[in-house]
C-alpha atoms as a PDB file:
ATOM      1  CA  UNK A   1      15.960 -40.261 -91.292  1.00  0.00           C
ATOM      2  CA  UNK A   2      16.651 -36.875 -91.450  1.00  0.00           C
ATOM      3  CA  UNK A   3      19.549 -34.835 -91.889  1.00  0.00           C
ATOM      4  CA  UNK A   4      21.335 -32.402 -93.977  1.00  0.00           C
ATOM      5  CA  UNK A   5      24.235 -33.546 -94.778  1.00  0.00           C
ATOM      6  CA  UNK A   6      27.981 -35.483 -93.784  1.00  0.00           C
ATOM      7  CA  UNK A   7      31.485 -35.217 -92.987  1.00  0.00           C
ATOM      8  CA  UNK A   8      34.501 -37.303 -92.306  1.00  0.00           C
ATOM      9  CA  UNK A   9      37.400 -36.686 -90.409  1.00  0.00           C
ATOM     10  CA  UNK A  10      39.608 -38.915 -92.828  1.00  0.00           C
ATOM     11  CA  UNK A  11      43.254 -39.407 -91.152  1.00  0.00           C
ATOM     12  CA  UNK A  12      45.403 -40.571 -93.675  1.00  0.00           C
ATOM     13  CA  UNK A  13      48.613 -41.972 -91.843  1.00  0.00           C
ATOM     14  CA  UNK A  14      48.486 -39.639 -88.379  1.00  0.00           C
ATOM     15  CA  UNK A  15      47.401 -36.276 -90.015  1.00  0.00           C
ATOM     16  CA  UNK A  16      43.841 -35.413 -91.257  1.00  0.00           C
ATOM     17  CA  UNK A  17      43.204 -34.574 -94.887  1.00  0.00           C
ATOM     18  CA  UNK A  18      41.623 -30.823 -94.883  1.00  0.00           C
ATOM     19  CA  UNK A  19      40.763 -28.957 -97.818  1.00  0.00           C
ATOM     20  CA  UNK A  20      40.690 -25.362 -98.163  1.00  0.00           C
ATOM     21  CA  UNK A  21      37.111 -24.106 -98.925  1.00  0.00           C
ATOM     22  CA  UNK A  22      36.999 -21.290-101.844  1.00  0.00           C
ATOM     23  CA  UNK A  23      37.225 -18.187-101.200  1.00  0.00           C
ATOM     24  CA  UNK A  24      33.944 -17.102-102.096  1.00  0.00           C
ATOM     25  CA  UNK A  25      31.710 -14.540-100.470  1.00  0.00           C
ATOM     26  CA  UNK A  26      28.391 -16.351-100.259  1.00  0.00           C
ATOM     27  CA  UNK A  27      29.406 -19.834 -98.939  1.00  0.00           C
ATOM     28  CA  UNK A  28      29.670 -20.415 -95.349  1.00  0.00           C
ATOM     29  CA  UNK A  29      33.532 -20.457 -94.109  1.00  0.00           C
ATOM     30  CA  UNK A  30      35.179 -18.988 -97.046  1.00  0.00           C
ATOM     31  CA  UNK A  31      38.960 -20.236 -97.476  1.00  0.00           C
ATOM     32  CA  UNK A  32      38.739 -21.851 -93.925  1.00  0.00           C
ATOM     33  CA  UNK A  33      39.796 -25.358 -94.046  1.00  0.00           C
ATOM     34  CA  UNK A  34      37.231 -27.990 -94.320  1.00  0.00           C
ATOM     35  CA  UNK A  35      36.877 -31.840 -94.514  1.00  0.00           C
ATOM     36  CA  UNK A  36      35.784 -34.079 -96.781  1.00  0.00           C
ATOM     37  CA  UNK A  37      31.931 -33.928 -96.947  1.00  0.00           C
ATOM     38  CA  UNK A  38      28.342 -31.994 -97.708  1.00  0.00           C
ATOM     39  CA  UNK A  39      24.585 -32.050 -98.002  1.00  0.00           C
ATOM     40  CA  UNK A  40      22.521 -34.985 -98.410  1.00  0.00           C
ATOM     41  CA  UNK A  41      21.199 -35.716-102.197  1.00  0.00           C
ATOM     42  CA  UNK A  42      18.165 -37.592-102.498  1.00  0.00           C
ATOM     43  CA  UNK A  43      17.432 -40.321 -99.965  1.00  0.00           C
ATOM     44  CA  UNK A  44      20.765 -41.324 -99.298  1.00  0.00           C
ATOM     45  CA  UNK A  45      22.031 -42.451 -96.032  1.00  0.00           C
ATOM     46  CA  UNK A  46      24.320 -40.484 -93.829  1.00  0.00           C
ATOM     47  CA  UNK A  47      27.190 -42.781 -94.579  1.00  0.00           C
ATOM     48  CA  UNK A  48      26.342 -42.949 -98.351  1.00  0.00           C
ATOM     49  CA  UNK A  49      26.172 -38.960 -98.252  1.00  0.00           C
ATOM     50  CA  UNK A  50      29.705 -39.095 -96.730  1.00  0.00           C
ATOM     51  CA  UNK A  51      31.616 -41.363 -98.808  1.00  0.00           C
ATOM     52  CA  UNK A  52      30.096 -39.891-102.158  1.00  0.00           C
ATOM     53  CA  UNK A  53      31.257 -35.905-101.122  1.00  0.00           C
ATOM     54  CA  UNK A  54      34.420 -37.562-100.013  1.00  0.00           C
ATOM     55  CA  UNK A  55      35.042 -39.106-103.500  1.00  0.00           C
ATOM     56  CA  UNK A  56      33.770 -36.381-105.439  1.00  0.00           C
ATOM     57  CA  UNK A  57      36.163 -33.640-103.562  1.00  0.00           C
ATOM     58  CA  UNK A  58      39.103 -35.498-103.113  1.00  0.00           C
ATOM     59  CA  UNK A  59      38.714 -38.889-105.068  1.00  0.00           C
ATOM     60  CA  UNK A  60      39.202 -41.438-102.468  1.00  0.00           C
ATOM     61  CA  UNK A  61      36.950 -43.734-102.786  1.00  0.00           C
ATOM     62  CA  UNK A  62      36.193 -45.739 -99.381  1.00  0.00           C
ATOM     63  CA  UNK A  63      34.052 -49.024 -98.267  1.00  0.00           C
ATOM     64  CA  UNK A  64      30.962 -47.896 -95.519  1.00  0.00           C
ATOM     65  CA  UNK A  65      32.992 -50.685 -93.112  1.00  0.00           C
ATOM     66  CA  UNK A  66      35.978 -48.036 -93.146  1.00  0.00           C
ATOM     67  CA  UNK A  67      34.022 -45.812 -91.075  1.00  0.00           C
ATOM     68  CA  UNK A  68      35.128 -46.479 -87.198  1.00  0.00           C
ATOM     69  CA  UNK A  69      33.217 -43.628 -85.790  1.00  0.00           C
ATOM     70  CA  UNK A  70      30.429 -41.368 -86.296  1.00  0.00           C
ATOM     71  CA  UNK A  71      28.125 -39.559 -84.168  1.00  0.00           C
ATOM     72  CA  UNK A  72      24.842 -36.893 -84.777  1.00  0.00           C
ATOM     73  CA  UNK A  73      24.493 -33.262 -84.111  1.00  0.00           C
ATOM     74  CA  UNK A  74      22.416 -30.338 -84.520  1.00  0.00           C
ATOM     75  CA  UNK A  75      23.277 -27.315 -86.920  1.00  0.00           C
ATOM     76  CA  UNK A  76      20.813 -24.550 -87.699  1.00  0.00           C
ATOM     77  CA  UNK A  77      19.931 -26.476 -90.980  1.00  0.00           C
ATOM     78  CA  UNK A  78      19.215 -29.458 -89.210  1.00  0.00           C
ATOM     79  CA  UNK A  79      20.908 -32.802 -88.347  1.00  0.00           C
ATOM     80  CA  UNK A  80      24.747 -33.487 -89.564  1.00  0.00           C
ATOM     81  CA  UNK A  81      26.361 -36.510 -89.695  1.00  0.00           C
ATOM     82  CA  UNK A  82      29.913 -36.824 -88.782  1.00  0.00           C
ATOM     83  CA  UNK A  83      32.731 -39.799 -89.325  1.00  0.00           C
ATOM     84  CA  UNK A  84      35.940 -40.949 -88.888  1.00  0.00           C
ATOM     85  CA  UNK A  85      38.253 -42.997 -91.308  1.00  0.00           C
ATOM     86  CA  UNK A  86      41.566 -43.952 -91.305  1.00  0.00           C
ATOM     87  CA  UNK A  87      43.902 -44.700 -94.249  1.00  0.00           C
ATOM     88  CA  UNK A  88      47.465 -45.627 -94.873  1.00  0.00           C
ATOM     89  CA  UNK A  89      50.131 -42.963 -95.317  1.00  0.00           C
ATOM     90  CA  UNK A  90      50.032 -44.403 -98.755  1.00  0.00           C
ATOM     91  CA  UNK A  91      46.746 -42.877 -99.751  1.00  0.00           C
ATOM     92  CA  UNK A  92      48.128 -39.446 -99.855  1.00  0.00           C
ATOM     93  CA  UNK A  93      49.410 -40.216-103.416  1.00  0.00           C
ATOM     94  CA  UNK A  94      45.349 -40.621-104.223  1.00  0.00           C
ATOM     95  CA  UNK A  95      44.302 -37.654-103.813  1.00  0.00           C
ATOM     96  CA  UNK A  96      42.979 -35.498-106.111  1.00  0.00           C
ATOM     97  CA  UNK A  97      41.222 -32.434-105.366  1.00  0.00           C
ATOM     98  CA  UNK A  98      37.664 -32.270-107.313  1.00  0.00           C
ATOM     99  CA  UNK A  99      35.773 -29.265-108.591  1.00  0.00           C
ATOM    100  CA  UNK A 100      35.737 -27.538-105.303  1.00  0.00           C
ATOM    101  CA  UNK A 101      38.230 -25.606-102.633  1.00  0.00           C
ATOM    102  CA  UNK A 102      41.738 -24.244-103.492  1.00  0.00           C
ATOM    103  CA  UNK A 103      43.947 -27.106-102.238  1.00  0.00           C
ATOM    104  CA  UNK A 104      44.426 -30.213 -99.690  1.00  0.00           C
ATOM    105  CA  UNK A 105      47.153 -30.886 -97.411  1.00  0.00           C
ATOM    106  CA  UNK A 106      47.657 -33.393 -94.538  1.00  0.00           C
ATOM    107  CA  UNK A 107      47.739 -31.545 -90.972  1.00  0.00           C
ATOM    108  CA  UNK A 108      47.979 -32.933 -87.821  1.00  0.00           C
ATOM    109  CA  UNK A 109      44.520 -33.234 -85.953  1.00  0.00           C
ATOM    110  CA  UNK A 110      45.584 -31.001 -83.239  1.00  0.00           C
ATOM    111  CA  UNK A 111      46.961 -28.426 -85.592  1.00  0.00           C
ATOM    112  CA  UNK A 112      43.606 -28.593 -86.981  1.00  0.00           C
ATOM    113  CA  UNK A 113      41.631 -28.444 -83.724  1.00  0.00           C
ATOM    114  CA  UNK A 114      43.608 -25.111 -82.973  1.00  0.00           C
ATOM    115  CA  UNK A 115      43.742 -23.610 -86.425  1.00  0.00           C
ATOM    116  CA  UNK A 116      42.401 -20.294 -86.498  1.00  0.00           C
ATOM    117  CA  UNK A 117      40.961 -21.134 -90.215  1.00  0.00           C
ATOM    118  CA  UNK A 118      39.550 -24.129 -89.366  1.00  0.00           C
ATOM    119  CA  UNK A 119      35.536 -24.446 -89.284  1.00  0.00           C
ATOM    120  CA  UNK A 120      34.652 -24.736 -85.306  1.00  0.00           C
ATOM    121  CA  UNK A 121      31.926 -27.290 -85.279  1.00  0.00           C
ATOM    122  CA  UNK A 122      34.107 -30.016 -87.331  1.00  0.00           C
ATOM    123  CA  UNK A 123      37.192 -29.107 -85.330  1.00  0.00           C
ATOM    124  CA  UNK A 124      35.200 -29.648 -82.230  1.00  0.00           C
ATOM    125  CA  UNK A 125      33.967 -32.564 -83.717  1.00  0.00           C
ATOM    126  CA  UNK A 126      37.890 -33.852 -84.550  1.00  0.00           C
ATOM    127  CA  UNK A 127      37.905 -33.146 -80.953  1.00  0.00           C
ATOM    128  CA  UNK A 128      35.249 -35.821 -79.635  1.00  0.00           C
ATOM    129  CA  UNK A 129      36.245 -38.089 -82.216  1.00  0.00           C
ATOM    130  CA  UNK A 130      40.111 -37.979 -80.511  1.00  0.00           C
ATOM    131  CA  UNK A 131      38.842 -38.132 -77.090  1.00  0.00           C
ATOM    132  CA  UNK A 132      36.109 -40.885 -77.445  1.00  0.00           C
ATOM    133  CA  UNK A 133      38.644 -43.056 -79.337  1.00  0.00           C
ATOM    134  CA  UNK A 134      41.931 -42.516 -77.633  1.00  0.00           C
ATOM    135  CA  UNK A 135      43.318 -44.800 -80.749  1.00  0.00           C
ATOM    136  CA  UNK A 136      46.860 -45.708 -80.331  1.00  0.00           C
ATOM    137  CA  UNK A 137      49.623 -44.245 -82.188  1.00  0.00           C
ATOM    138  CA  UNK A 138      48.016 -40.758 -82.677  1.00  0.00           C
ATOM    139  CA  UNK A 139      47.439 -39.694 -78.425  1.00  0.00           C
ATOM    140  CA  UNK A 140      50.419 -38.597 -77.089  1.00  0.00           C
ATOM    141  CA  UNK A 141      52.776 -37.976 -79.961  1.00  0.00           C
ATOM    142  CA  UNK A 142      54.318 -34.731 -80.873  1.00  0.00           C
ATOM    143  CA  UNK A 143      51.701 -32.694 -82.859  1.00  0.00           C
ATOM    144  CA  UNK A 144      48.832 -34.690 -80.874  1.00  0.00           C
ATOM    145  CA  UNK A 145      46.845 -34.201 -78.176  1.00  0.00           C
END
């Protein structure tokens, strides 16, 4: 399988953990807001590539059955993986940022979506993921689309 690399839209409670990317000049995005997630290492799996980012930049640590969604797209550097978790409200007092971005905060997905710092693709991505799985308790509340 090939593919570059994962992310996962990891709702914790209603709102989606985002980090904000550093502010540096020669990474992609600089201090947009992000999710959990990066490029492939080795042979590992798109799920496996997922989970491990996620634990390493935030330190949540979550089982491959946790993953309701995930779907495939193209990028210039090839295939990307994308995810969907959910966690209690209850996880929030987890997380830990790792060695990378300036900060995390919980935001509502469609805050997110319409964030002017937020990186398009995964926002459109939140997008699909919202639409395909019309989940109750997060469609049709204030702050949600």
């Amino acid at each position: 399988m090939t593919f570059s690399g994962a992310k996962l839209a990891l709702f914790i409670g209603a709102d989606l953990l985002v980090i904000r990317r550093d502010d540096l000049p020669d990474i992609p995005y600089p201090g947009h807001w992000d999710l959990p997630g990066g490029g492939r290492e080795n042979r590992e799996g798109p799920a496996v590539c997922a989970l491990r980012e996620t634990w390493e930049e935030v330190g949540l640590s979550l089982h491959p059955r946790q993953l309701v969604w995930s779907r495939s797209y193209l990028r210039p550097r090839g295939a990307v993986w994308f995810f969907a978790a959910h966690l209690p409200e209850s996880a929030a007092g987890r997380v830990r940022l790792g060695g990378e971005g300036q900060e995390w905060r919980l935001m509502p997905p469609a805050t997110y979506r319409r964030h002017p710092l937020a990186v398009p693709h995964f926002a459109e991505q939140v997008r699909r993921y919202m639409a395909d799985a019309r989940f109750p308790g997060l469609t049709g509340r204030a702050g949600h689309d």
